[in-house]
PDB file of N, CA and C in Angstrom:
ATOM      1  N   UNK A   1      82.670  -0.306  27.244  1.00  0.00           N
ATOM      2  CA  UNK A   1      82.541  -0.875  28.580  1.00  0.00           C
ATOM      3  C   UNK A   1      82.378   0.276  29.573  1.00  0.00           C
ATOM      4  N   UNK A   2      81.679   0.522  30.385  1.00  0.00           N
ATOM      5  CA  UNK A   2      80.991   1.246  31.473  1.00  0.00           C
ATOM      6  C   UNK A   2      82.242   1.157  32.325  1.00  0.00           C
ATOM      7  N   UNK A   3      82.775   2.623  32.484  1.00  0.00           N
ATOM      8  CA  UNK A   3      83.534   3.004  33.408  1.00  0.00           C
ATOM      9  C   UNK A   3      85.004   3.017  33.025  1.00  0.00           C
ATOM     10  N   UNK A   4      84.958   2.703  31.820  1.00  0.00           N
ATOM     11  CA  UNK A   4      86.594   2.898  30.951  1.00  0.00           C
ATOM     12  C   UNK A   4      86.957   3.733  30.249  1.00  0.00           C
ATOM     13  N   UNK A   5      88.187   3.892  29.995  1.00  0.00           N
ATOM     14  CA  UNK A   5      88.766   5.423  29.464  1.00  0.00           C
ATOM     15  C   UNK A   5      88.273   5.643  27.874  1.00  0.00           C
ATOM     16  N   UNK A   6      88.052   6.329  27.142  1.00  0.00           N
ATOM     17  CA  UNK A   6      88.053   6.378  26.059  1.00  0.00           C
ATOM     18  C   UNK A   6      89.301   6.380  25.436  1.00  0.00           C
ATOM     19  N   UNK A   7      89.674   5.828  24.030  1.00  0.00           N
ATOM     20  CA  UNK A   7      91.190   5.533  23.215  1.00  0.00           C
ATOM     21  C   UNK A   7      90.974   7.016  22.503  1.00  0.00           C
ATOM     22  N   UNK A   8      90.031   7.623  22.049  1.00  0.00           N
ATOM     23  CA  UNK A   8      90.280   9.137  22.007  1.00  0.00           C
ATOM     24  C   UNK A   8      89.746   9.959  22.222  1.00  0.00           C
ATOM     25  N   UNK A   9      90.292  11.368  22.252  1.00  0.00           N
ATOM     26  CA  UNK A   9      89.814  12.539  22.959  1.00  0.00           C
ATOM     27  C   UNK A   9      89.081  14.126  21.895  1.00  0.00           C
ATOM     28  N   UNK A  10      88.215  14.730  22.668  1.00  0.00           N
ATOM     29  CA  UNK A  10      87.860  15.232  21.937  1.00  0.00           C
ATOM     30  C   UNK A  10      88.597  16.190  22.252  1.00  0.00           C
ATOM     31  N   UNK A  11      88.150  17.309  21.314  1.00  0.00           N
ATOM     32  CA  UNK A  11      89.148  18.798  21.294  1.00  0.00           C
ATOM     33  C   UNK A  11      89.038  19.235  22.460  1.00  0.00           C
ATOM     34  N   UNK A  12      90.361  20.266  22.649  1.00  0.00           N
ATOM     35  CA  UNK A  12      90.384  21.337  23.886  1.00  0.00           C
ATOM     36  C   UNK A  12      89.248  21.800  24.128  1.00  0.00           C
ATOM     37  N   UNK A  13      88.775  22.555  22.942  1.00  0.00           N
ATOM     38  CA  UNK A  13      88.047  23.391  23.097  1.00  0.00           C
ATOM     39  C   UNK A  13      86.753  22.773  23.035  1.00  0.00           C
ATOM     40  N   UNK A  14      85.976  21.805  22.983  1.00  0.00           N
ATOM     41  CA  UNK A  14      84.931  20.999  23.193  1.00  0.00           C
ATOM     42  C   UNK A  14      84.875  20.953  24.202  1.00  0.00           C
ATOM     43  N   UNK A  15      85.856  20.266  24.944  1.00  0.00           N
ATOM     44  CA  UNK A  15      85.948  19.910  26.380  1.00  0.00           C
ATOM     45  C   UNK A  15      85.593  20.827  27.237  1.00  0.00           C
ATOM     46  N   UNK A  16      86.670  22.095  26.688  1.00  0.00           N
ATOM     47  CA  UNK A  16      86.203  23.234  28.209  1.00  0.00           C
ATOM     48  C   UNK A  16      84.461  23.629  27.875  1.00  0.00           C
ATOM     49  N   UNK A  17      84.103  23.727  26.645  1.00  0.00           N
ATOM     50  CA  UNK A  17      82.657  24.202  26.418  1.00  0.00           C
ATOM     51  C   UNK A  17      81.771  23.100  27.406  1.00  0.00           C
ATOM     52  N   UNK A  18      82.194  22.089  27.344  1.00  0.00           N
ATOM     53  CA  UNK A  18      80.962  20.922  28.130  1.00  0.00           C
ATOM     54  C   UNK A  18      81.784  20.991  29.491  1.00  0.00           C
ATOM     55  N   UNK A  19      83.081  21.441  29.739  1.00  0.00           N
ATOM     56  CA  UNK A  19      83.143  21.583  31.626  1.00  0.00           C
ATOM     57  C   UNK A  19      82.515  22.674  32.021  1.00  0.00           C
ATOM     58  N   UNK A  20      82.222  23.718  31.063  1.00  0.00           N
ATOM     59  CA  UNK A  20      81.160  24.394  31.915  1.00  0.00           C
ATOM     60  C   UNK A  20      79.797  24.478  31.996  1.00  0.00           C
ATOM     61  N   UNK A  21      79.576  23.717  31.214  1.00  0.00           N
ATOM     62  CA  UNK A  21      78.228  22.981  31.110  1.00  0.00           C
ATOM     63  C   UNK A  21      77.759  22.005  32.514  1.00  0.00           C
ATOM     64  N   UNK A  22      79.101  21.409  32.411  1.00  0.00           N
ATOM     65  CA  UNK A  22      78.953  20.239  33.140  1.00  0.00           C
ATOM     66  C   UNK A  22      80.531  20.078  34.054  1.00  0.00           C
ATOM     67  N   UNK A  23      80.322  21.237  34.894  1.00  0.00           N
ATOM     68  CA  UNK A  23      81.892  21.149  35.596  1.00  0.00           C
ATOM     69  C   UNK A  23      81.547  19.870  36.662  1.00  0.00           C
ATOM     70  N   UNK A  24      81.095  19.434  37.004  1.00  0.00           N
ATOM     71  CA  UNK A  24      81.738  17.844  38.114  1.00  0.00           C
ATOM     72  C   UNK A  24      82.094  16.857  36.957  1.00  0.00           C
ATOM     73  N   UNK A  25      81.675  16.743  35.751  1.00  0.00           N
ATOM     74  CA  UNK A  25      82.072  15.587  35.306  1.00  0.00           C
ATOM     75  C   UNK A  25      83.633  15.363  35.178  1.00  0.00           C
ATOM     76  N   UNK A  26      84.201  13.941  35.121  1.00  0.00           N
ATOM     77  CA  UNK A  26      85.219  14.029  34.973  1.00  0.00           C
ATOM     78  C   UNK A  26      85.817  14.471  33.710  1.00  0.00           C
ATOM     79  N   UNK A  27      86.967  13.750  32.893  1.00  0.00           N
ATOM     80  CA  UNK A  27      87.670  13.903  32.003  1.00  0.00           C
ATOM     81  C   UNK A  27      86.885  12.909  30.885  1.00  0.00           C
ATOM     82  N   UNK A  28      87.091  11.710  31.329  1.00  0.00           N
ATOM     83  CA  UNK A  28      86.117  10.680  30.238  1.00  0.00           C
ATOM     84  C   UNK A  28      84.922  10.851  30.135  1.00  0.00           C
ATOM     85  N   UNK A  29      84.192  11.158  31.516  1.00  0.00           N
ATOM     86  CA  UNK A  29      82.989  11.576  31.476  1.00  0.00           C
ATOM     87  C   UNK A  29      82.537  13.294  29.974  1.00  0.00           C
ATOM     88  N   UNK A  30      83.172  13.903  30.352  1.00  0.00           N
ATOM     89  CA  UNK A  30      83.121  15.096  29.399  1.00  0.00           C
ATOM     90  C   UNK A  30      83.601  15.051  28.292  1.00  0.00           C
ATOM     91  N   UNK A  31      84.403  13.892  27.793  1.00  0.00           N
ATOM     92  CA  UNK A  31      84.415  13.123  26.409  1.00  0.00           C
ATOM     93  C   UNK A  31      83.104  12.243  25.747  1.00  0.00           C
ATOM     94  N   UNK A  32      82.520  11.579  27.138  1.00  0.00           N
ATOM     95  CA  UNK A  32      81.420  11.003  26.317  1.00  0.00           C
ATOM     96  C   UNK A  32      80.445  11.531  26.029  1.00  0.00           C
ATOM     97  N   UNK A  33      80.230  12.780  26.774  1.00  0.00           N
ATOM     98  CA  UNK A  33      79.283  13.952  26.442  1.00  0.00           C
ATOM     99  C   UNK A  33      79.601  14.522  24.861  1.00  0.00           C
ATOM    100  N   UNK A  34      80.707  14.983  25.017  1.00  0.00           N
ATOM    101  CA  UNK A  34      80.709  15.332  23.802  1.00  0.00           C
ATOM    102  C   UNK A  34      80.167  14.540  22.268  1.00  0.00           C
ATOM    103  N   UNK A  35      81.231  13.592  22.578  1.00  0.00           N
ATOM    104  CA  UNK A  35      81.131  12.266  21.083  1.00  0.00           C
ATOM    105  C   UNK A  35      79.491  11.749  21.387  1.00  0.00           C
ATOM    106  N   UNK A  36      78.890  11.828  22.487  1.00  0.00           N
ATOM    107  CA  UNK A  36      77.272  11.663  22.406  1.00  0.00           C
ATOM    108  C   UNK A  36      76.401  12.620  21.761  1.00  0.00           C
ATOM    109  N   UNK A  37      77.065  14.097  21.386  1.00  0.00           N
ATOM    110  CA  UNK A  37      76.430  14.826  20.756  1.00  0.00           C
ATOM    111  C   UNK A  37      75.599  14.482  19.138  1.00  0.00           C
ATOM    112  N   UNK A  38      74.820  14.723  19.039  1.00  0.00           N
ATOM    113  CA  UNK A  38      74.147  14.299  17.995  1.00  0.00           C
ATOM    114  C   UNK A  38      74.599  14.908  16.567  1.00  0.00           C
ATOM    115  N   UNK A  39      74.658  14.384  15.665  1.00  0.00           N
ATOM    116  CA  UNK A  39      75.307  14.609  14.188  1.00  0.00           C
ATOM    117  C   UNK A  39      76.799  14.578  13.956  1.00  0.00           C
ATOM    118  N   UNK A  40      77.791  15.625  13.211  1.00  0.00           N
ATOM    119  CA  UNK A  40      78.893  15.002  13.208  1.00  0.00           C
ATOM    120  C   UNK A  40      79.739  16.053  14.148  1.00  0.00           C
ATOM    121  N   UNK A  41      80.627  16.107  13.912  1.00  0.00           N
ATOM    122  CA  UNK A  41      81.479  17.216  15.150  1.00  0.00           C
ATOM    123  C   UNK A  41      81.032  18.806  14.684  1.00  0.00           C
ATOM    124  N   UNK A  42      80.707  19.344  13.880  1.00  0.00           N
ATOM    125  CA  UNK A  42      80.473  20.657  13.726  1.00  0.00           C
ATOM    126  C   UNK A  42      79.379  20.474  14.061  1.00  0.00           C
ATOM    127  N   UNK A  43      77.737  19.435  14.356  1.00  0.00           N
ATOM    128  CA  UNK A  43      76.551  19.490  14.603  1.00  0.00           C
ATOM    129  C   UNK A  43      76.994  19.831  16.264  1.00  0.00           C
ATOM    130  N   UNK A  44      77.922  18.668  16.520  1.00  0.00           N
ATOM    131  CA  UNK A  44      78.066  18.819  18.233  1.00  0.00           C
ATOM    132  C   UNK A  44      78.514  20.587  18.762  1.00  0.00           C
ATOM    133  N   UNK A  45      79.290  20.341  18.328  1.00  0.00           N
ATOM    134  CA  UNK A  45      79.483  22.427  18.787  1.00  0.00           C
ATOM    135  C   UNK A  45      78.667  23.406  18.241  1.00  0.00           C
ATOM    136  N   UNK A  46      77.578  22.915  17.634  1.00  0.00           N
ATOM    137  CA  UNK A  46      77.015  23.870  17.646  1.00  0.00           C
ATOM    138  C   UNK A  46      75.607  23.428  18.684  1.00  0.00           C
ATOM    139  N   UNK A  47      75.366  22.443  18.985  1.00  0.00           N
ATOM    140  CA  UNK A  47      74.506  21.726  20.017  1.00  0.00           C
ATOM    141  C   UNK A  47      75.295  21.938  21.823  1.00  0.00           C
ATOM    142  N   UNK A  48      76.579  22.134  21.333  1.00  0.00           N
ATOM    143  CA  UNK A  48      77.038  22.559  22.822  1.00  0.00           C
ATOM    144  C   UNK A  48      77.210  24.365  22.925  1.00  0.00           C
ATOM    145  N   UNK A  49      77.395  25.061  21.727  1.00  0.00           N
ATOM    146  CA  UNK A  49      76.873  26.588  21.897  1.00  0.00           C
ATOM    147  C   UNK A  49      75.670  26.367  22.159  1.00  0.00           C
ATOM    148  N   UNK A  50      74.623  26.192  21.638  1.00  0.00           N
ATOM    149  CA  UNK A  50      72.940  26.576  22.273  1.00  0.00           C
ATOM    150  C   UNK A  50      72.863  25.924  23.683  1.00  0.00           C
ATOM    151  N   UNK A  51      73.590  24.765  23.972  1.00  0.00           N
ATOM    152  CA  UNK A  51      73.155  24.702  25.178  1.00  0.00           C
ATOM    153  C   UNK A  51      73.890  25.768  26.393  1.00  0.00           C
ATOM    154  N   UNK A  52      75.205  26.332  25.796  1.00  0.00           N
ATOM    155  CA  UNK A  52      75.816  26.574  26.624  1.00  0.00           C
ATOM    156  C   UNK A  52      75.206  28.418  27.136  1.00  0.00           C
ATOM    157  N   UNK A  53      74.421  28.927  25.265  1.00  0.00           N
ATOM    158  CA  UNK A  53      73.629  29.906  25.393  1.00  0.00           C
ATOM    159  C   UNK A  53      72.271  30.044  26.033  1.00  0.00           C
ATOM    160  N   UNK A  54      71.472  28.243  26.494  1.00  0.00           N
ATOM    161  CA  UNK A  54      70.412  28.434  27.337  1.00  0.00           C
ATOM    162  C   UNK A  54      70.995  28.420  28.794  1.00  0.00           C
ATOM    163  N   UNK A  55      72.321  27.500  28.741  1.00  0.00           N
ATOM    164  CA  UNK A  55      72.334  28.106  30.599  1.00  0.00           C
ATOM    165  C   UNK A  55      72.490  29.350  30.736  1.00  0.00           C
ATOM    166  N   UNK A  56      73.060  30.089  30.162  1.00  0.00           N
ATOM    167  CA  UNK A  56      73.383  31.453  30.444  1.00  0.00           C
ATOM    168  C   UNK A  56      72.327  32.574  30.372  1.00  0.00           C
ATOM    169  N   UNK A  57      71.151  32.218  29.646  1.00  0.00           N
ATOM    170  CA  UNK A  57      69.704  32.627  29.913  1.00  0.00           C
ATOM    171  C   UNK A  57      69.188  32.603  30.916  1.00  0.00           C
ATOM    172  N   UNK A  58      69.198  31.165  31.307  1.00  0.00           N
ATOM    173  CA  UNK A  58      68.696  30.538  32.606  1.00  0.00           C
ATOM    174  C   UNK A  58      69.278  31.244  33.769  1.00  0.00           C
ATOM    175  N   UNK A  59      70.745  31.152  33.777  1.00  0.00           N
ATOM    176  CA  UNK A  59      71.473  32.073  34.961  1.00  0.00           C
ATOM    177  C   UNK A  59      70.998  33.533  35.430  1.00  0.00           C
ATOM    178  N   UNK A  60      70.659  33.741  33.802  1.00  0.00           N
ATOM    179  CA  UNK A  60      70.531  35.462  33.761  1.00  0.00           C
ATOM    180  C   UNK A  60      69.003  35.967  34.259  1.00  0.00           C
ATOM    181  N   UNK A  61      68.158  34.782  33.973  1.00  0.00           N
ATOM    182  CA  UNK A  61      66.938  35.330  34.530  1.00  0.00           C
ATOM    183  C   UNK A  61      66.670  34.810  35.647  1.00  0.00           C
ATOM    184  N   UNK A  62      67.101  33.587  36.192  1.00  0.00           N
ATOM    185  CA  UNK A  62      66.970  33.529  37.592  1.00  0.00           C
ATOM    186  C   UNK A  62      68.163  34.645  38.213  1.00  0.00           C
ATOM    187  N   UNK A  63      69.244  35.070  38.335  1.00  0.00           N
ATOM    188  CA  UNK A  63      70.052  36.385  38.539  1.00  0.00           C
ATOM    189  C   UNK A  63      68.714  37.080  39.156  1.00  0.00           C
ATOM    190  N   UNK A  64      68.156  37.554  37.946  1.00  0.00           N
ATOM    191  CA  UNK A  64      67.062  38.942  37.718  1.00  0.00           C
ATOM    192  C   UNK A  64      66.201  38.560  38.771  1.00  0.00           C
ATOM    193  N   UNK A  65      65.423  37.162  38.964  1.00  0.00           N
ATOM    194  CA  UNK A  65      64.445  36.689  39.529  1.00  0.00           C
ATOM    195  C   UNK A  65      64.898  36.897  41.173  1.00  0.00           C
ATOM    196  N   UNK A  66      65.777  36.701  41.236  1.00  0.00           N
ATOM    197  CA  UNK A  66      66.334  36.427  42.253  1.00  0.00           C
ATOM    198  C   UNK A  66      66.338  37.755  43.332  1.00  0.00           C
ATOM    199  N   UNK A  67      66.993  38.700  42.537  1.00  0.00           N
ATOM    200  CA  UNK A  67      66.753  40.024  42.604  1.00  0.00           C
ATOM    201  C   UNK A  67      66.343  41.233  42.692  1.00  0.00           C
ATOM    202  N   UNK A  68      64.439  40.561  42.085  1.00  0.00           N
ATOM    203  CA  UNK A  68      63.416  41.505  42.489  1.00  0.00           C
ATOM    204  C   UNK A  68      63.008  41.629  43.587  1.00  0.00           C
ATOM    205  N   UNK A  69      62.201  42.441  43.955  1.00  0.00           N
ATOM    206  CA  UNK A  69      61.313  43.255  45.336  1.00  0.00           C
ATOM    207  C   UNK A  69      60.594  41.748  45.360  1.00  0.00           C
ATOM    208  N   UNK A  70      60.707  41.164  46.981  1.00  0.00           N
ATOM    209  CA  UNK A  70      59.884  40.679  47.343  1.00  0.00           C
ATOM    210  C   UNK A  70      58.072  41.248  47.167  1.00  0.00           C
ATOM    211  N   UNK A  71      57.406  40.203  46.845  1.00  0.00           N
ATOM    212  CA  UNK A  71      55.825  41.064  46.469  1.00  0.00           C
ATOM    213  C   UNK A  71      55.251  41.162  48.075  1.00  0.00           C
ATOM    214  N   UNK A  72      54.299  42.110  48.182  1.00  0.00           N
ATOM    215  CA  UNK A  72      53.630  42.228  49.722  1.00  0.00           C
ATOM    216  C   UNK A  72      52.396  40.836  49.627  1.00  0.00           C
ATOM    217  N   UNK A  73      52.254  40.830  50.805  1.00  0.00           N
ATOM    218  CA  UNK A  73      51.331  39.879  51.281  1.00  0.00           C
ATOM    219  C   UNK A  73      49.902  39.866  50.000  1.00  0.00           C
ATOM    220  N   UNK A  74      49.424  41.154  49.415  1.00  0.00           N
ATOM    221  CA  UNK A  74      48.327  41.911  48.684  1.00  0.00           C
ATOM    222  C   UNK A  74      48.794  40.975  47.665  1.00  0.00           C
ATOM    223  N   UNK A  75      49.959  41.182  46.655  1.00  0.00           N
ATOM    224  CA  UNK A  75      50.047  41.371  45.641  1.00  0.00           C
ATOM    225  C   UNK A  75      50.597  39.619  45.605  1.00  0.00           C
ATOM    226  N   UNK A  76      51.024  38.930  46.322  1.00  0.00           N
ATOM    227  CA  UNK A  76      50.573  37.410  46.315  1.00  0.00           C
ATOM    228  C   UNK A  76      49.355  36.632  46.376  1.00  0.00           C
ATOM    229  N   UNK A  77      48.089  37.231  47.076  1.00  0.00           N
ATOM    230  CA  UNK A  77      47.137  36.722  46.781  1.00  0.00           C
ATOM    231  C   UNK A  77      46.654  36.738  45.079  1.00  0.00           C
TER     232      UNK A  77
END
């Protein structure tokens, strides 16, 4: 039922991996993330490491992006 607690919980350590994935979600919310992971619980953590290794890509090259020399007027055309 949409909007009810789950009767169980996933691991500690699942949890914090998908709150930083996904820090606004709540508590149930970041349970159903998890148990929505695809295959069985060792498929899910390892589906929440790669994702948790593309944000941190993502961070790292927008970081970098973020960071370079504006280009001159020239080197945008």
């Amino acid at each position: 039922v949409h909007g009810s607690s789950w009767e169980i919980e996933a691991l500690a350590v699942d949890q914090q991996d998908a709150r930083r994935l996904y820090p606004s979600l709540s508590h149930d919310e970041l349970n159903r993330v998890v148990f929505s992971l695809p295959g069985d619980i060792e498929a899910g953590k390892r589906e929440l490491a790669r994702l948790t290794d593309e944000l941190e890509t993502l961070q790292q090259e927008l970081a970098h992006w973020s960071l370079e020399e504006r280009l001159s007027p020239l080197e945008q055309a």
